[in-house]
Protein backbone atom coordinates (compact mmCIF):
# COMPACT_ATOMS: atom_id res chain seq x y z
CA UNK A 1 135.83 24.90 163.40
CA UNK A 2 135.34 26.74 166.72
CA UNK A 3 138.38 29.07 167.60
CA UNK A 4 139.16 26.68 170.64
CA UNK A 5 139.48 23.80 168.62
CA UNK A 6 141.39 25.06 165.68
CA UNK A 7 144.09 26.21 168.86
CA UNK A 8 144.10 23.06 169.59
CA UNK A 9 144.43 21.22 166.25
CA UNK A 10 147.73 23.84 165.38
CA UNK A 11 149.30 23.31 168.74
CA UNK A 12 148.98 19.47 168.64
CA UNK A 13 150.30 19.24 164.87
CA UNK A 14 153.16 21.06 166.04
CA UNK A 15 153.91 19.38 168.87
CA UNK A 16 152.79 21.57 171.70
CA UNK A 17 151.31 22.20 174.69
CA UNK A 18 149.03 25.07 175.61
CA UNK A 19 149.74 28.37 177.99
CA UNK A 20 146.69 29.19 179.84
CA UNK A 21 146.69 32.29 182.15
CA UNK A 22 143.67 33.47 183.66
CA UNK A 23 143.38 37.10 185.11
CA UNK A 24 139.63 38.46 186.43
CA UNK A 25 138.22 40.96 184.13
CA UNK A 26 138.71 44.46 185.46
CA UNK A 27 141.76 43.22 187.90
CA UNK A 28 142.82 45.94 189.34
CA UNK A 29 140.72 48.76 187.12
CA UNK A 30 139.36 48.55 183.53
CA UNK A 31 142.12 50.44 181.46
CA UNK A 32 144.93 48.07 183.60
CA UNK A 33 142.93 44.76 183.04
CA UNK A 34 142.74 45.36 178.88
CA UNK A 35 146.42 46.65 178.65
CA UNK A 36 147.18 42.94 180.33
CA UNK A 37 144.71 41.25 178.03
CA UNK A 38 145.87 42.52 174.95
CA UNK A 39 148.91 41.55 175.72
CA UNK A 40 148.60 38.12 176.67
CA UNK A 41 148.93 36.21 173.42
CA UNK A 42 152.15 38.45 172.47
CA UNK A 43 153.32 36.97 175.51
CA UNK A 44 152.82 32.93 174.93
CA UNK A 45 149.00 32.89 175.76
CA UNK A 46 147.24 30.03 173.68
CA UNK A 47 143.82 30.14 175.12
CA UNK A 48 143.26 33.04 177.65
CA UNK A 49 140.67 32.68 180.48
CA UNK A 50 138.97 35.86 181.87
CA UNK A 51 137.29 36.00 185.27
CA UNK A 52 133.82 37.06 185.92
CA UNK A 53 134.04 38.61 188.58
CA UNK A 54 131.82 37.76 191.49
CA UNK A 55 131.64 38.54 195.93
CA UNK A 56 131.55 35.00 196.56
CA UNK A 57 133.95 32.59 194.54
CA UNK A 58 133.85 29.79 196.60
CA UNK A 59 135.65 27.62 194.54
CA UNK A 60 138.57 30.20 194.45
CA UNK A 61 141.44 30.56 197.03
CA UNK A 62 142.55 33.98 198.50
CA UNK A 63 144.31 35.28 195.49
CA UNK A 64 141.63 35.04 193.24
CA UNK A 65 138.99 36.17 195.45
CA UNK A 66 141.48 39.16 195.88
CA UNK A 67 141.30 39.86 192.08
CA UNK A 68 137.72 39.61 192.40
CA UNK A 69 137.09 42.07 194.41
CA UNK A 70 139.61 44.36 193.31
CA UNK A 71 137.68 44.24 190.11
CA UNK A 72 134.27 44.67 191.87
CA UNK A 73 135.47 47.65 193.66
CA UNK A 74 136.81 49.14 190.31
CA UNK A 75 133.37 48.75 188.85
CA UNK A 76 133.39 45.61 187.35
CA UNK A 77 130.29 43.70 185.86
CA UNK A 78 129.11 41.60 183.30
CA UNK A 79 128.70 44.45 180.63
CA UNK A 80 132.38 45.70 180.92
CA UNK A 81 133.19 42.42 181.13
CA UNK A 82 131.93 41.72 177.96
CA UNK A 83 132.92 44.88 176.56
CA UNK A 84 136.67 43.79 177.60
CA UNK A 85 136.04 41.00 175.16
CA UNK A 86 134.70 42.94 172.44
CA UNK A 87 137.65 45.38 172.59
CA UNK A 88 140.09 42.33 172.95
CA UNK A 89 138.08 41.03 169.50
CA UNK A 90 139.26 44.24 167.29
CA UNK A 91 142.86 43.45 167.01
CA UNK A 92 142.42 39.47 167.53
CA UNK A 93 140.25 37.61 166.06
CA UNK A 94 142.26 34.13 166.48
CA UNK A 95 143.35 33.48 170.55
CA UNK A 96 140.27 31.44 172.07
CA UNK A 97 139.12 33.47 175.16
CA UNK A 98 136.93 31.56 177.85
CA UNK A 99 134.72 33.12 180.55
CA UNK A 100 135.38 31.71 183.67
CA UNK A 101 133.26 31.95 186.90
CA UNK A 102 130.22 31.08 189.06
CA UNK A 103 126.48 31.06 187.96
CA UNK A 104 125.41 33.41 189.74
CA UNK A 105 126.08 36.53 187.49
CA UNK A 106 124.82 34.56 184.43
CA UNK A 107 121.69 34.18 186.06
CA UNK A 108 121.11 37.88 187.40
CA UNK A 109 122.16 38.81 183.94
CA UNK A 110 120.07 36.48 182.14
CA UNK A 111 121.14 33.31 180.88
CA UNK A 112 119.98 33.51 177.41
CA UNK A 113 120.97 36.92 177.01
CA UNK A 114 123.90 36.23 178.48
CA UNK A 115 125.10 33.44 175.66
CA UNK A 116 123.88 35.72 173.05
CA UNK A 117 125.87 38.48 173.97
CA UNK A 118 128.71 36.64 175.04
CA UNK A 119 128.96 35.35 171.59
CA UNK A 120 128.23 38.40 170.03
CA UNK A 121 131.49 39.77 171.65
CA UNK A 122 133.78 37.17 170.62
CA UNK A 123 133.52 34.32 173.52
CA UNK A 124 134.46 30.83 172.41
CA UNK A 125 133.57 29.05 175.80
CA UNK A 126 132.51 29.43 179.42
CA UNK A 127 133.58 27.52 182.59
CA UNK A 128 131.49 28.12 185.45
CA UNK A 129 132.56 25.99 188.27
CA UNK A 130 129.38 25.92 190.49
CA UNK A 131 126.95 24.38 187.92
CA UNK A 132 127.36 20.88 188.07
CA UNK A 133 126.52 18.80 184.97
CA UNK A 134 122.96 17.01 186.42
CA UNK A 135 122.26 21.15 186.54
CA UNK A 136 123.99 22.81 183.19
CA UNK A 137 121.34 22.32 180.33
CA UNK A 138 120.12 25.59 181.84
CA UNK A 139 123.73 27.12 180.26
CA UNK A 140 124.66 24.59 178.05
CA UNK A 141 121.79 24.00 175.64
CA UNK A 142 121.24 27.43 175.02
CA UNK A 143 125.15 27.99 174.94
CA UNK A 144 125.48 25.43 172.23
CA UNK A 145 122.79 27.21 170.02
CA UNK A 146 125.28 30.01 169.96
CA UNK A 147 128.41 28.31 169.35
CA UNK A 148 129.84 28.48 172.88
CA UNK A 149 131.17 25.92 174.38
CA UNK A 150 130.68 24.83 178.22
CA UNK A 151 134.23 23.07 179.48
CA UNK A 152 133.08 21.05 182.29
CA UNK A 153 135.92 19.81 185.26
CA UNK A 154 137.26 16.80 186.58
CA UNK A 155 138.78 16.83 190.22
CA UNK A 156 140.59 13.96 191.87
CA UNK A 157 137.47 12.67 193.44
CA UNK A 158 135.94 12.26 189.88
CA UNK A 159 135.44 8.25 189.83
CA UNK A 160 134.61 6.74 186.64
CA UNK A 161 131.23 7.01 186.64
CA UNK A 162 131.43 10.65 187.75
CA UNK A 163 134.03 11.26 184.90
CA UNK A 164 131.37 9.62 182.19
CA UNK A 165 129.02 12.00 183.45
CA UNK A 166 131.56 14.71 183.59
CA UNK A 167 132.02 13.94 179.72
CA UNK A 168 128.72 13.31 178.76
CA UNK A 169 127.78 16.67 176.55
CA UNK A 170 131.43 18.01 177.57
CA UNK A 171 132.78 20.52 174.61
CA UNK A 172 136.06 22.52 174.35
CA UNK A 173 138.34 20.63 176.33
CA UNK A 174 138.25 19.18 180.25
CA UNK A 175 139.47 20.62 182.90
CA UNK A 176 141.15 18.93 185.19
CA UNK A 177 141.70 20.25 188.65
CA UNK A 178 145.17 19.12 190.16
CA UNK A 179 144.14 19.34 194.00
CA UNK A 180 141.10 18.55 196.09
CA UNK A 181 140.46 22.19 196.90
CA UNK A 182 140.33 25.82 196.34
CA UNK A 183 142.76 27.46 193.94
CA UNK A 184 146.62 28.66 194.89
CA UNK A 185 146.55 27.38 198.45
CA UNK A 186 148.08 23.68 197.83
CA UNK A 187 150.71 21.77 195.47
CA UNK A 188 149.68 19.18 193.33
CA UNK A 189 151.53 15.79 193.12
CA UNK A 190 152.51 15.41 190.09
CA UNK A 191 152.53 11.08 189.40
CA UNK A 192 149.02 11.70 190.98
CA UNK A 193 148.14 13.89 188.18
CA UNK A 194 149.63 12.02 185.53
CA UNK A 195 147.50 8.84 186.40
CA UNK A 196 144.15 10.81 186.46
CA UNK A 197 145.16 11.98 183.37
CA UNK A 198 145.92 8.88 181.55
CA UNK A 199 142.59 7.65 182.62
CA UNK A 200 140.68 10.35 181.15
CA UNK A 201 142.47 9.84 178.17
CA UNK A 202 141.28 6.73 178.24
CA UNK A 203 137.57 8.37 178.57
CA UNK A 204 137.82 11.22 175.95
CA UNK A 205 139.62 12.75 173.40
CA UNK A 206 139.45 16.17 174.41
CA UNK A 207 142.23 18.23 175.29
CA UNK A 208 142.88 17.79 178.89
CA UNK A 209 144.24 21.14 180.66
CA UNK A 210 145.18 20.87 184.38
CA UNK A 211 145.17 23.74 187.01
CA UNK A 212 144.57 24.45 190.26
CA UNK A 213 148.28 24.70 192.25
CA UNK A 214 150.50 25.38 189.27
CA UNK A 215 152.39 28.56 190.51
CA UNK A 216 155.89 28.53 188.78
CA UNK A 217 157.63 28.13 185.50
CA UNK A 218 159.12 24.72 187.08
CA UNK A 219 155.23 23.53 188.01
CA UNK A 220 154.41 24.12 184.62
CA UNK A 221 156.75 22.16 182.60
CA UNK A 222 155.92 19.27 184.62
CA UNK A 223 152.14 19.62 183.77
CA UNK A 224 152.82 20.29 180.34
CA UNK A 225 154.65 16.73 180.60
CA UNK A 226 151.82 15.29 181.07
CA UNK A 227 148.58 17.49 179.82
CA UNK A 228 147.78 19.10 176.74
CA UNK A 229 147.53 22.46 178.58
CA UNK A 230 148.86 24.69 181.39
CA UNK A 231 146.55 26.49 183.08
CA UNK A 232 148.19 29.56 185.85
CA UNK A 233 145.84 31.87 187.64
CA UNK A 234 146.71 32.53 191.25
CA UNK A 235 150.15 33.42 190.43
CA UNK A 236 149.11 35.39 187.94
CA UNK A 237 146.72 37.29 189.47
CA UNK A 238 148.94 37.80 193.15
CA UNK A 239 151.27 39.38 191.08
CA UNK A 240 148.96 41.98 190.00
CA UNK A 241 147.88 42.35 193.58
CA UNK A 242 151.24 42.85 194.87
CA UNK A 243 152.26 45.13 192.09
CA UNK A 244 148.54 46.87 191.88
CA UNK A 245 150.44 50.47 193.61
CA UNK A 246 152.81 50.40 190.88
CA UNK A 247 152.34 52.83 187.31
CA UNK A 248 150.57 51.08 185.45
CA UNK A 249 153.22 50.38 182.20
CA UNK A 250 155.17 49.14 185.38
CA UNK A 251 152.47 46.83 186.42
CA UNK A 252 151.72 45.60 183.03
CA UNK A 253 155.08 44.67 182.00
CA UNK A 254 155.95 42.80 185.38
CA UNK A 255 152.80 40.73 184.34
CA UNK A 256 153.53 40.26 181.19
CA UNK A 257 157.27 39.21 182.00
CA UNK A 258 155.84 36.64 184.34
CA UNK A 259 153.74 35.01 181.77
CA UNK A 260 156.25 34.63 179.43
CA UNK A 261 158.40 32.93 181.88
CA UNK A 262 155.42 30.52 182.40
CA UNK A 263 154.88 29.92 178.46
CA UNK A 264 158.15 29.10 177.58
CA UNK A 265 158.38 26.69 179.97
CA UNK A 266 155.15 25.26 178.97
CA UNK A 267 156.13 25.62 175.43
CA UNK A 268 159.75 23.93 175.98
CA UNK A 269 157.73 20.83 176.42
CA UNK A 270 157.21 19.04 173.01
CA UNK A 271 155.45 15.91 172.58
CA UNK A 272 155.41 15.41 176.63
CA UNK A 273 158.56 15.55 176.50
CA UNK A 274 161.31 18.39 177.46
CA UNK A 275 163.20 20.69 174.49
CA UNK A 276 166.32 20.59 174.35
């Protein structure tokens, strides 16, 4: 059993729901980027997503464009990005970690190569958000020969037969974006979300995790209501730009603070419904 489903499979026997936090790999230099990532699952992190960075993340509002170029201009590429991973992989071997980003860098990098080695470092899946799934055996065939999972995405425009497409070769869990839109510029509506979900449910048996506009503890305890995961990036990764000037063991454990904040609400929700 792949790491991401075993996560899965132990969260939903007990009753939970899953913390997601993305940062970009590198965000704001190397050594501050690991001491975050190492940290993560100490600090609620189920699954962890790590950016790859790229100039042009279209997909991406301004705070995670931010991150990615902070990383860029810190030296950030696909080999330290992978090497963050390999690092992350000698003192955890269990937390599911999922590359996250645009095509792009695969490509210039070398798809194949690019699987291999990403499983060779400890990857357990990739999301790239500009390869739609007419386009993905390019990634996904050879990713599956290595173990990887591609998590494909549903937006609110996804009709039904765009969703069976959507979930047609699908692996990991779906994502589901909240808002019609780049990320950490709009707030989602929340009964909105909770219908699109129900109907995928009806389409899959995945885990569903929903980002895209979830920015506070309070946003995610209502999508952990209704989804099997939480996914927070822009938040996240503003508050390393607004704290990036800081010492690092400053920086860090502001970060830190503010994903456990976002777990436990996430994690006060059991069996879609609140904790007492």
């Amino acid at each position: 059993m792949s790491r991401i489903a075993a996560r899965f499979a132990e969260l939903k026997s007990a009753g939970r729901k899953a913390f997601v936090p993305f940062i970009s790999a590198g965000d704001p230099d190397p050594e501050t980027s690991f001491a975050i990532l190492e940290k993560l699952p100490g600090a609620g992190a189920d699954v962890i997503e790590l950016g790859m960075p790229f100039s042009d993340p279209m997909a991406d509002g301004p705070a995670v464009q931010a991150s990615s170029l902070r990383a860029l201009k810190s030296g950030a590429n696909m080999n330290r990005t992978l090497d963050l991973v390999k690092k992350f992989r000698k003192t955890d071997n269990k937390t599911p970690l999922v590359l996250m980003g645009y095509f792009n860098p695969i490509h210039a990098y070398g798809t194949a190569r690019f699987v291999r080695d990403a499983a060779a470092a400890g990857v357990d899946g990739l999301i790239v958000v500009d390869l739609p799934p007419e386009e993905d055996d390019v990634l996904r065939l050879p990713a599956r020969a290595q173990g990887l999972d591609v998590i494909r995405l549903a937006t609110p425009t996804s009709d039904a037969a765009r969703l069976g497409k959507i979930l047609d070769g699908a692996s990991g869990f779906l994502y589901y974006v909240s808002i019609a839109g780049v990320t950490g510029t709009k707030n989602f509506d929340a009964s909105q979300v909770r219908s699109a979900v129900a109907r995928i449910r009806k389409a899959t048996s995945l885990p569903i995790a929903v980002g895209f506009g979830v920015k506070t503890p309070d946003h995610a305890r209502e999508i952990a209501e209704i989804a099997d995961a939480v996914v927070v990036g822009s938040a996240i990764v503003s508050h390393i730009g607004a704290k990036a000037g800081a010492p690092r063991a400053e920086l860090v454990a502001s970060v830190l603070e503010l994903c456990r904040s976002l777990a436990a609400s996430t994690h006060a929700v059991s069996g879609g419904k609140v904790s007492a």
